[in-house]
Protein backbone atom coordinates (compact mmCIF):
# COMPACT_ATOMS: atom_id res chain seq x y z
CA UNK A 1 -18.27 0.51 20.15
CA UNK A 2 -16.12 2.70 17.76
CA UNK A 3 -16.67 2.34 14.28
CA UNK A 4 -14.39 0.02 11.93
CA UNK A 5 -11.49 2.10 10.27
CA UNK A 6 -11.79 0.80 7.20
CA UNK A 7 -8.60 2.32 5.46
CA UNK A 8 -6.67 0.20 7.96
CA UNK A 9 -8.52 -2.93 7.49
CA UNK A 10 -7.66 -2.52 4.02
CA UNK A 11 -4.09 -1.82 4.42
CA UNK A 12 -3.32 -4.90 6.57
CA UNK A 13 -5.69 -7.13 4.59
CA UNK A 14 -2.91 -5.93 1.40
CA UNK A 15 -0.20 -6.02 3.33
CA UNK A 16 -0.53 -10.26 4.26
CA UNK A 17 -1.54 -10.77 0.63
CA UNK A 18 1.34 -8.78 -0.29
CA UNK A 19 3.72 -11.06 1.74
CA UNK A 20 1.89 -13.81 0.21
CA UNK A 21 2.88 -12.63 -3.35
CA UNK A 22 6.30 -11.72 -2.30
CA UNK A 23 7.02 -15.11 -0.95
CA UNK A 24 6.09 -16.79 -4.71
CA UNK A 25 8.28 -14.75 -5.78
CA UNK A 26 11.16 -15.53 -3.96
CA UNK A 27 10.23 -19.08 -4.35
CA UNK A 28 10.46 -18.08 -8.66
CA UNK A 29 14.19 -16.45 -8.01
CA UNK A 30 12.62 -12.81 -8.15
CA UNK A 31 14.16 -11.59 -5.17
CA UNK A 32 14.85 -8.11 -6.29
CA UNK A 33 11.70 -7.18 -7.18
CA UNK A 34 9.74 -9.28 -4.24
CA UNK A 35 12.27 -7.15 -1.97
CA UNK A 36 11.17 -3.45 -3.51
CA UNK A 37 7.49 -4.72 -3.18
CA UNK A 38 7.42 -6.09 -0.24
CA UNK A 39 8.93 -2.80 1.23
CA UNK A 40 6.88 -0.17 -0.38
CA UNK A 41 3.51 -2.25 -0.19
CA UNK A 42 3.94 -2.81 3.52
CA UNK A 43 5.09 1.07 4.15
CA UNK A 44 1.60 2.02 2.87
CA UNK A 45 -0.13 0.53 5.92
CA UNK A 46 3.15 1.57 8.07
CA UNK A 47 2.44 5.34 7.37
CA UNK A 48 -1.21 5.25 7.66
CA UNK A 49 -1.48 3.49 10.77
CA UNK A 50 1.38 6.08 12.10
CA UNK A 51 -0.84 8.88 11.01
CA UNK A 52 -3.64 7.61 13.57
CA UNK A 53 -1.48 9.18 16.43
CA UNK A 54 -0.18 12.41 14.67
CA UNK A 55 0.51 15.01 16.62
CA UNK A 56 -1.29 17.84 14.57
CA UNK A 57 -3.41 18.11 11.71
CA UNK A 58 -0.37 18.75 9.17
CA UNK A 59 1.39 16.21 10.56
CA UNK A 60 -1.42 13.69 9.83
CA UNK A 61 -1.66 14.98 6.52
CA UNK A 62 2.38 14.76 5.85
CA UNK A 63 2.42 10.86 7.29
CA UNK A 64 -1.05 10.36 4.83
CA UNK A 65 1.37 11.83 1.51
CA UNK A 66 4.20 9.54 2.47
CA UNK A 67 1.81 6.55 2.35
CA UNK A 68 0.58 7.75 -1.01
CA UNK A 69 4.07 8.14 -2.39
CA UNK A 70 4.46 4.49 -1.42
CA UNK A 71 1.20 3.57 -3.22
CA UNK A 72 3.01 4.96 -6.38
CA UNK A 73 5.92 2.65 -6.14
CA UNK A 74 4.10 0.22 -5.06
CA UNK A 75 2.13 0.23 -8.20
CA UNK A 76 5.17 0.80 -10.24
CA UNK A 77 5.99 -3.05 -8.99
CA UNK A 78 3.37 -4.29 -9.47
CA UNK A 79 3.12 -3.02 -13.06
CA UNK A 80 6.82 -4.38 -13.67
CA UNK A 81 5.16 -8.01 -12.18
CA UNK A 82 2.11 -7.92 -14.09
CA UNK A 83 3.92 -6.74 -18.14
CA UNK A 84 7.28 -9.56 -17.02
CA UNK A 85 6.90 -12.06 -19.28
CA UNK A 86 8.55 -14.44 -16.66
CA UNK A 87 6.75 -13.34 -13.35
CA UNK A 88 3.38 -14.90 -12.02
CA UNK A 89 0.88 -11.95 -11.33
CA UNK A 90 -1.63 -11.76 -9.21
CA UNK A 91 -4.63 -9.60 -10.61
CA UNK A 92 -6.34 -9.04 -6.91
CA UNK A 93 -3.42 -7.24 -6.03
CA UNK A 94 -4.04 -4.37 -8.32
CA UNK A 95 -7.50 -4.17 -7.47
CA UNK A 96 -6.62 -4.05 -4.10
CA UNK A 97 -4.04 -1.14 -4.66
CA UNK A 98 -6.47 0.67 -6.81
CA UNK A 99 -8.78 0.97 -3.72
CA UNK A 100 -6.44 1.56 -0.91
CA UNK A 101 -5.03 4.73 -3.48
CA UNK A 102 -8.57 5.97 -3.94
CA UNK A 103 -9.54 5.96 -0.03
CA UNK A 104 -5.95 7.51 0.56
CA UNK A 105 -6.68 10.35 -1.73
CA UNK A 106 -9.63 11.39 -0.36
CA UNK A 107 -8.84 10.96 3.31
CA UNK A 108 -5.62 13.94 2.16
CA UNK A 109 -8.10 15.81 0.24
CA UNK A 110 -10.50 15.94 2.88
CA UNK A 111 -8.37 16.46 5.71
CA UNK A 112 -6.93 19.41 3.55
CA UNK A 113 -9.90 21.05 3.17
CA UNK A 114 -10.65 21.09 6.59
């Protein structure tokens, strides 16, 4: 039995919460935001899960940076969400992206390094 990928786990498990979110935001007239969110949060998964059939090493890497540039705006949302004086927050979230950000890293460093 192969063992449990756990960066992709993670991803999807942020990605439903993530539409979860979105969707109360919608429902608070936040569209613009829940829009940018919802498409950079969702990439991150998107990108990694692409880079599980690269075709080379560097190409791996390259799909692993474009999922950590979306990690970046991704927290840039959610730090807009969290300091709005008029937007719920959800606190798991940034955990969440935290973690996913801190696995990403080290999958590029390592792979780099390689």
């Amino acid at each position: 039995m192969p063992s449990e990928n756990i960066i992709l786990n993670k991803t999807i498990d942020f990605s439903l919460e993530i539409i979860d979110y979105c969707e109360l935001l919608v429902e608070k007239r936040k569209i613009v935001i829940a829009n940018q969110l919802l498409k950079s949060a969702t990439s991150i998964g998107a990108n990694i899960h692409e880079a599980q059939n690269a075709e080379s090493k560097s190409d791996f890497i390259h799909k692993m940076k474009i999922a950590a540039k979306e990690i970046e705006e991704t927290k840039y949302w959610l730090i807009l969400c969290e300091n709005a004086k008029t937007y719920p927050f959800n606190e798991n979230l940034k955990n969440k992206i935290k973690e996913i950000a801190l696995i990403t890293y080290k999958i590029i460093s390592s792979s780099k390094s390689r």
